[in-house]
C-alpha atoms as a PDB file:
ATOM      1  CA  UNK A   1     -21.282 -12.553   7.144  1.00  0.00           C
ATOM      2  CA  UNK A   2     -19.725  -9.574   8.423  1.00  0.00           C
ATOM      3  CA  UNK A   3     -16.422 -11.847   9.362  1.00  0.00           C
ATOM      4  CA  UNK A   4     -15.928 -12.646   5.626  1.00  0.00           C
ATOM      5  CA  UNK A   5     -16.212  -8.555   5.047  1.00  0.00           C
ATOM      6  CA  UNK A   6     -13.626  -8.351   7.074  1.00  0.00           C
ATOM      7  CA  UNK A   7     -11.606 -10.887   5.951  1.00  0.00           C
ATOM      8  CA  UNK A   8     -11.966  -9.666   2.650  1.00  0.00           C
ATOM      9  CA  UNK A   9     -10.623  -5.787   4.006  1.00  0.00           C
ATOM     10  CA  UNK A  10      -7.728  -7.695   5.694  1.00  0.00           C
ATOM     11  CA  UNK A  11      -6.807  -9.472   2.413  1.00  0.00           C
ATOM     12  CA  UNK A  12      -6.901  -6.233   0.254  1.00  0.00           C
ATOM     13  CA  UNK A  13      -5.025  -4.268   2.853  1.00  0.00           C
ATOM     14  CA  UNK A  14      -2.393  -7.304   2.378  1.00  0.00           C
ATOM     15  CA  UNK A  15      -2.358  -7.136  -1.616  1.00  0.00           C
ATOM     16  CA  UNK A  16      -1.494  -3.236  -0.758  1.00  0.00           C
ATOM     17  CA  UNK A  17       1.448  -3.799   1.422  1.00  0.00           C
ATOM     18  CA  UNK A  18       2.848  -5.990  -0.941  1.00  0.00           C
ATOM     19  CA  UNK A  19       2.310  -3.336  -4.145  1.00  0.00           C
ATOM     20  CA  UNK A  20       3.901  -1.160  -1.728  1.00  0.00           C
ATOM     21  CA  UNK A  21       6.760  -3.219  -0.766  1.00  0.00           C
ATOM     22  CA  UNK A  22       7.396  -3.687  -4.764  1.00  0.00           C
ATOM     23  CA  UNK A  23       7.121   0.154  -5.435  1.00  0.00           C
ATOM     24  CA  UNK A  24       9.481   0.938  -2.851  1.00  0.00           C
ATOM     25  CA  UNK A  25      11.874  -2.056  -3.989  1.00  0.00           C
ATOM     26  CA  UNK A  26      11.749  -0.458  -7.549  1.00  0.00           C
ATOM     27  CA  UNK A  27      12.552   2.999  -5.912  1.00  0.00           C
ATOM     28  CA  UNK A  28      15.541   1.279  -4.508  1.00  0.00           C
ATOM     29  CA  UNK A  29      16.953  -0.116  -7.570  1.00  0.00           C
ATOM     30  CA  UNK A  30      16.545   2.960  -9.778  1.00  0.00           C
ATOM     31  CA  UNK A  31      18.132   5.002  -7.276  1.00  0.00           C
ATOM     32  CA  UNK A  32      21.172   2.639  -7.122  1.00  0.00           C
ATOM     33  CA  UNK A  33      20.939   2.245 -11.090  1.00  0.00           C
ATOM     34  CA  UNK A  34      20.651   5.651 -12.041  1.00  0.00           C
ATOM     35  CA  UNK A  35      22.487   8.629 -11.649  1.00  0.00           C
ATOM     36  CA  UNK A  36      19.550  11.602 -12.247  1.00  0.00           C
ATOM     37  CA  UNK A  37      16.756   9.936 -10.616  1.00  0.00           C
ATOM     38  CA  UNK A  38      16.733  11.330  -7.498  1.00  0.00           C
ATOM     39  CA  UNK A  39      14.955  14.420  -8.869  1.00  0.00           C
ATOM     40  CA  UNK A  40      13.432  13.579 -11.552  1.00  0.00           C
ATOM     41  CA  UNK A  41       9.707  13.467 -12.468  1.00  0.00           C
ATOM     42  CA  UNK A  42       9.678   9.303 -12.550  1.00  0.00           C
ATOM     43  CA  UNK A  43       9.898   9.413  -8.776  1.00  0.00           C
ATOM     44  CA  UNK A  44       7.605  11.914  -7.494  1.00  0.00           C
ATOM     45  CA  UNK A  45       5.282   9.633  -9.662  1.00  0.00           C
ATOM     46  CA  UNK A  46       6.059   6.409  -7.855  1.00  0.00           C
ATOM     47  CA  UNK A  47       6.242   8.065  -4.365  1.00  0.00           C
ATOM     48  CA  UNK A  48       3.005   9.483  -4.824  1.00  0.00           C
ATOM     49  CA  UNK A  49       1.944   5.698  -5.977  1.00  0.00           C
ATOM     50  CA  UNK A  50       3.631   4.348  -2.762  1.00  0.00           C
ATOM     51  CA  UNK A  51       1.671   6.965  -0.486  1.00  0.00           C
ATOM     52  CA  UNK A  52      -1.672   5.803  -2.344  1.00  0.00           C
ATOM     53  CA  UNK A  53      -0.431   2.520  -1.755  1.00  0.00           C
ATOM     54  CA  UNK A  54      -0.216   3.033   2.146  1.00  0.00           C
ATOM     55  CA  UNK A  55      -3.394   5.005   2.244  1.00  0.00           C
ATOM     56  CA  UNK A  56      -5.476   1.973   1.018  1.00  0.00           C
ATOM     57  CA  UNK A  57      -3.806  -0.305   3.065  1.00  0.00           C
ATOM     58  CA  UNK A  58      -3.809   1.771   6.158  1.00  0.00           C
ATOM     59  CA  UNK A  59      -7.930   2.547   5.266  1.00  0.00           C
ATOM     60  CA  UNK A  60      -8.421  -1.339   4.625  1.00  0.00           C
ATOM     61  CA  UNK A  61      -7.200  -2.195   8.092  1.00  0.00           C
ATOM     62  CA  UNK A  62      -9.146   0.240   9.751  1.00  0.00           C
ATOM     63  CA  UNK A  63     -12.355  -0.792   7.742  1.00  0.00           C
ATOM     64  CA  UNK A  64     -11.924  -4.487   8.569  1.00  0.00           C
ATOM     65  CA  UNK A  65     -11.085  -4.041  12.246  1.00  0.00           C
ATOM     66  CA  UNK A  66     -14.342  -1.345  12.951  1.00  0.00           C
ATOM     67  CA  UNK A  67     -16.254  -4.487  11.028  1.00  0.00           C
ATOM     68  CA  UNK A  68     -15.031  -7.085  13.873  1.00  0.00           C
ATOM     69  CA  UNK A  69     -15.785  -4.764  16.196  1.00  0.00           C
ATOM     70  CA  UNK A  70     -19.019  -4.282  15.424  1.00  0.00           C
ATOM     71  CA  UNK A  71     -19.338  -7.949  14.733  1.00  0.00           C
ATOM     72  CA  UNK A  72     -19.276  -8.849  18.162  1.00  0.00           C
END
């Protein structure tokens, strides 16, 4: 029971890195696409959206690895 919790954790922390690895791809391209972007308003947005992005994946780890600890 408390595996598939963790599995679960391990598999949300995994849809995170990948949300993150699209926000930061995005970041990329509009950087390279547009000229005032760099300070504009649109990408304090999306880094604070990437930050979230690495909290929650960074949290889900830590949840699912306390759970296999404990499972043992």
């Amino acid at each position: 029971m408390l595996m598939m919790i963790a599995l679960v954790a391990y598999l949300y922390s995994g849809v995170q890195f990948f949300k993150m690895c699209g926000s930061l791809l995005m970041d990329s391209v509009e950087l390279r696409t547009y000229d005032g972007y760099r300070d504009s308003i649109q990408r304090k947005v999306r880094n604070r959206k990437i930050y979230r992005h690495l909290g929650k994946m960074i949290l889900g780890a830590l949840f699912a690895t306390g759970v296999v600890i404990l499972s043992w």
